[in-house]
N, C-alpha and C. Protein backbone atom coordinates (compact mmCIF):
# COMPACT_ATOMS: atom_id res chain seq x y z
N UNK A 1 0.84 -1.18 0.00
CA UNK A 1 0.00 0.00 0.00
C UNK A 1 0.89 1.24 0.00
N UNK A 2 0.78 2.08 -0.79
CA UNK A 2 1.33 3.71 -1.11
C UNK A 2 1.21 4.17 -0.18
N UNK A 3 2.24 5.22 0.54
CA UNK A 3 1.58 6.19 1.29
C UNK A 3 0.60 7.23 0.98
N UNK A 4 0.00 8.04 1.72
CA UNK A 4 -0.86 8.63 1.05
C UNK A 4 0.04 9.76 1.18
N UNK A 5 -0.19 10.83 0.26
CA UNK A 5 0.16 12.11 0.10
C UNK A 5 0.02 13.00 0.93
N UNK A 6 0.56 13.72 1.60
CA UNK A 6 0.08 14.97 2.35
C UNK A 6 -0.82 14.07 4.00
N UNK A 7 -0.78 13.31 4.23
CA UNK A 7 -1.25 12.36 5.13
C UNK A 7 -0.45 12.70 6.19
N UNK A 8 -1.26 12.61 7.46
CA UNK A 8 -0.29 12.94 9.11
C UNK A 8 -0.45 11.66 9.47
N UNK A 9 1.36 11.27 9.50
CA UNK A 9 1.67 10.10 10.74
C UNK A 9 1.65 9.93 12.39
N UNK A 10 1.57 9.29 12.59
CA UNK A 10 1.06 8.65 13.85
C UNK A 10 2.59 9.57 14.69
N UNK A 11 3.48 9.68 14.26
CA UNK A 11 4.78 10.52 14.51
C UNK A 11 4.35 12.29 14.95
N UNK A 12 3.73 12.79 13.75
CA UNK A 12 3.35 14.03 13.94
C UNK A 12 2.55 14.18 14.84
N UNK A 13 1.75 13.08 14.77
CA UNK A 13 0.61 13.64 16.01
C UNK A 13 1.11 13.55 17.43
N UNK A 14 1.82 12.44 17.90
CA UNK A 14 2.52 12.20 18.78
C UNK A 14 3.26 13.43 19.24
N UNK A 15 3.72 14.28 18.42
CA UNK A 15 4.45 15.37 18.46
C UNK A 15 3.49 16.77 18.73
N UNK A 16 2.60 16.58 17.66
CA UNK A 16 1.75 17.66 17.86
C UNK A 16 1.04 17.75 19.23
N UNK A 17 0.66 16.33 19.85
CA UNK A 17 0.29 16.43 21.66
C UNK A 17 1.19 16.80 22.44
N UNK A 18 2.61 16.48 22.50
CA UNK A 18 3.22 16.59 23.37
C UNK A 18 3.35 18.10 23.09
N UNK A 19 3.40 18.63 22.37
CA UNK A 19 3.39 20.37 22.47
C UNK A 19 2.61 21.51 22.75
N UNK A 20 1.50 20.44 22.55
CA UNK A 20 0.49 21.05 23.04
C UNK A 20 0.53 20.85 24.55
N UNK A 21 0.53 19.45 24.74
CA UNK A 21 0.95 19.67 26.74
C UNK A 21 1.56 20.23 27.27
N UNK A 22 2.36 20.74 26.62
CA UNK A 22 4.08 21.47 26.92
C UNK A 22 3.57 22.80 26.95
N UNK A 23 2.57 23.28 26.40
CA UNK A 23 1.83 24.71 26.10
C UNK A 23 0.88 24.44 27.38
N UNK A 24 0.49 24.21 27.33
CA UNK A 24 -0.72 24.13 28.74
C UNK A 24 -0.31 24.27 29.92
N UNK A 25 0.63 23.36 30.14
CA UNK A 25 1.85 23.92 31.39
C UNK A 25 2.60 24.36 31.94
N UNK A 26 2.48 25.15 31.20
CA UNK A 26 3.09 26.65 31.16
C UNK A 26 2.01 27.71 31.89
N UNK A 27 2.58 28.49 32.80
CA UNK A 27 1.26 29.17 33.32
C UNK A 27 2.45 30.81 33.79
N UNK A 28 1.64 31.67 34.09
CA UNK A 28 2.09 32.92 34.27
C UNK A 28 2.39 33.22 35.30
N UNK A 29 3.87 34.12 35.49
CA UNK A 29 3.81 34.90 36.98
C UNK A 29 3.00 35.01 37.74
N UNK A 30 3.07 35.05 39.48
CA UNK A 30 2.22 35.83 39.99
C UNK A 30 2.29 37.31 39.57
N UNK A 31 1.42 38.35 39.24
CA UNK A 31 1.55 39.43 39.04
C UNK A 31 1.75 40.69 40.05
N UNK A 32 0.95 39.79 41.38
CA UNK A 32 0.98 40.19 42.40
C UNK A 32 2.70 40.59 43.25
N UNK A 33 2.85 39.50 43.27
CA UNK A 33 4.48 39.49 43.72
C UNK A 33 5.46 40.39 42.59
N UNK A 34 5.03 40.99 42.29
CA UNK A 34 5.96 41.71 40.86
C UNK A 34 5.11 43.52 40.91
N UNK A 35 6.13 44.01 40.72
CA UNK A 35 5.87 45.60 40.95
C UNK A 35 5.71 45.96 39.42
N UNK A 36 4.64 46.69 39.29
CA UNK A 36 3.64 47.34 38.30
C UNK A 36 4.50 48.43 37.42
N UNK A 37 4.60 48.76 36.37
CA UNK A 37 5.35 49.58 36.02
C UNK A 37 4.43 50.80 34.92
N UNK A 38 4.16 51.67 35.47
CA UNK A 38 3.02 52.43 33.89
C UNK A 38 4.19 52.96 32.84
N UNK A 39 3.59 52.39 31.35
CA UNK A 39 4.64 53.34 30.41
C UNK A 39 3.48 54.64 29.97
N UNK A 40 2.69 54.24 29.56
CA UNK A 40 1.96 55.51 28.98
C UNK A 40 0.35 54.57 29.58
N UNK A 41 -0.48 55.32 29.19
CA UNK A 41 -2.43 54.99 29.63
C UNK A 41 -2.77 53.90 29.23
N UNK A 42 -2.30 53.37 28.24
CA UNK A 42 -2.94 52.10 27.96
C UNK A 42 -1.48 50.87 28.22
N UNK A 43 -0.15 51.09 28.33
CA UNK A 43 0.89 50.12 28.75
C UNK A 43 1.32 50.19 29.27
N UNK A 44 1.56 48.76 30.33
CA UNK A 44 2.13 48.20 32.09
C UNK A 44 3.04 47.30 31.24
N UNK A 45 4.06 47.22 32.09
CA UNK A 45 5.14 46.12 32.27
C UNK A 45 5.11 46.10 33.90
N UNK A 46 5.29 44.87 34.18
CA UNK A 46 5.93 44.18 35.37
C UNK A 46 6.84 43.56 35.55
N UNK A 47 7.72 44.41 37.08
CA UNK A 47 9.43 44.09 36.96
C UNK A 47 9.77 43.23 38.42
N UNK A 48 10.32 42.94 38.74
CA UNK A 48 10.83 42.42 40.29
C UNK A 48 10.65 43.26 41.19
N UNK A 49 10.52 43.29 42.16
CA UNK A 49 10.55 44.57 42.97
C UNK A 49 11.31 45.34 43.83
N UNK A 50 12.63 44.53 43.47
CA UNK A 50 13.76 45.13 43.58
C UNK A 50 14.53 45.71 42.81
N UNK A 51 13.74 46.08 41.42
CA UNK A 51 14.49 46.72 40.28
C UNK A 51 13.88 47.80 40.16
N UNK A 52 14.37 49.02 39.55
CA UNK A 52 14.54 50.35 39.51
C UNK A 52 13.16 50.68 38.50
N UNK A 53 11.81 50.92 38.92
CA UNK A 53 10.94 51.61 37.82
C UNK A 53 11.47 52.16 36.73
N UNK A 54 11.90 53.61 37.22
CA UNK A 54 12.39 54.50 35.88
C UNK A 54 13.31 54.03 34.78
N UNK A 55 14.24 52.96 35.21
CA UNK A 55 15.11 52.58 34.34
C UNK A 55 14.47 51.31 33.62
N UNK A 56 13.89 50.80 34.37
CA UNK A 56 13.01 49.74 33.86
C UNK A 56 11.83 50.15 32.46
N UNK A 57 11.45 51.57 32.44
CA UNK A 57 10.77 52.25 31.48
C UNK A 57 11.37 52.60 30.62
N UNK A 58 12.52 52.86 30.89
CA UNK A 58 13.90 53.81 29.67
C UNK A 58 13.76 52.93 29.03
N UNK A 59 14.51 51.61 29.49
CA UNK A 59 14.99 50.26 28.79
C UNK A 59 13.65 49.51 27.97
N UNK A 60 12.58 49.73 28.27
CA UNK A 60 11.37 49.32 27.01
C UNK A 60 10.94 49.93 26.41
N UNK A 61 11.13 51.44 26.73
CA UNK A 61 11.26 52.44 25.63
C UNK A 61 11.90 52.36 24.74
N UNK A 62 13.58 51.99 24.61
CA UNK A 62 14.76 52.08 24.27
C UNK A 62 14.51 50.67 23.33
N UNK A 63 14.27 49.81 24.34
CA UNK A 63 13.73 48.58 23.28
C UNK A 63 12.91 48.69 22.44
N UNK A 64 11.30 49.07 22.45
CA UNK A 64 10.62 49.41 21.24
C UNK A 64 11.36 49.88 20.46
N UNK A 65 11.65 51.24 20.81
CA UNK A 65 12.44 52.37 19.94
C UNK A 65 13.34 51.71 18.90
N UNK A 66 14.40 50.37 18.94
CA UNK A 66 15.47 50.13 18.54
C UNK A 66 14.89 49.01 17.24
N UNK A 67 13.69 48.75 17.59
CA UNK A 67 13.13 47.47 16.43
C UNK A 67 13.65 47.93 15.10
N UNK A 68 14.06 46.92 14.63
CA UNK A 68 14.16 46.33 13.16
C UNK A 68 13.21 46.79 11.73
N UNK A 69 13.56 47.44 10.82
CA UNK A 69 12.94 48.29 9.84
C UNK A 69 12.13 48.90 10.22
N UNK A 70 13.12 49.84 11.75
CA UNK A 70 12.52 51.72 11.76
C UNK A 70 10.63 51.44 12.25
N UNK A 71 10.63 50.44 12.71
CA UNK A 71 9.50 50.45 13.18
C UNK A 71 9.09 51.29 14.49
N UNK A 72 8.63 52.37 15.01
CA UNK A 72 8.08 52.50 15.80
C UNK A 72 7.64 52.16 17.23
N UNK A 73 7.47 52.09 18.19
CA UNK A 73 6.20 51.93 18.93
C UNK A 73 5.58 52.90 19.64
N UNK A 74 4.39 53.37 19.21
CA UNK A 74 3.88 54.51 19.83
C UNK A 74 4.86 55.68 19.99
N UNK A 75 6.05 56.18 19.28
CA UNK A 75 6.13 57.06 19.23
C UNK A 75 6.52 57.46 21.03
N UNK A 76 7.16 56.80 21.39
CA UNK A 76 7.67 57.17 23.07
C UNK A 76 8.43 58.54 22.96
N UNK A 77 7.91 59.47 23.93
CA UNK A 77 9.23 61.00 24.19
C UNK A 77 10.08 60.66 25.12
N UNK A 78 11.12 60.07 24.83
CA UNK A 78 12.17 59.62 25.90
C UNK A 78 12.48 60.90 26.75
N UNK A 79 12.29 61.98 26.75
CA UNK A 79 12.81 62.82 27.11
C UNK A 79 11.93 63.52 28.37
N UNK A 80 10.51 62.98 28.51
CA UNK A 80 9.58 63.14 29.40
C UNK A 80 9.74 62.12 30.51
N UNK A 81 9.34 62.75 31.22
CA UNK A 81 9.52 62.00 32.64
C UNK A 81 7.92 61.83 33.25
């Protein structure tokens, strides 16, 4: 018997569950235990709470800012406090 064309083996699927389990168990920070950070009205980051707010804002500013084909994000005024 031929294989069939374009047909999923008993291999892929095997694969395709285990990644999917591997995705499920995965679960998120407490958010609670983690200090709140505002960048602008509508975006939060959350940092340790032993790390420095303000610099913690520069540095995801600085990160948006630096993306790959001049992209944008929102247009941050680094220069406002």
């Amino acid at each position: 018997m031929a294989k069939k064309e374009g047909a999923v083996r008993n291999d892929e699927i095997k694969e395709l569950n285990t990644k999917a389990r591997q995705l499920s168990e995965k679960h998120s920070p407490d958010l609670s235990k983690l200090q709140r950070v505002r960048i602008d009205h509508s975006t939060c980051i959350y940092i340790d709470p032993n790390k420095d707010p303000v610099l913690a804002k520069k540095r995801f500013i600085d990160k948006m800012n630096e993306r790959p084909m001049n992209i944008r994000y929102k247009n941050y005024d680094t220069d406002k406090e």
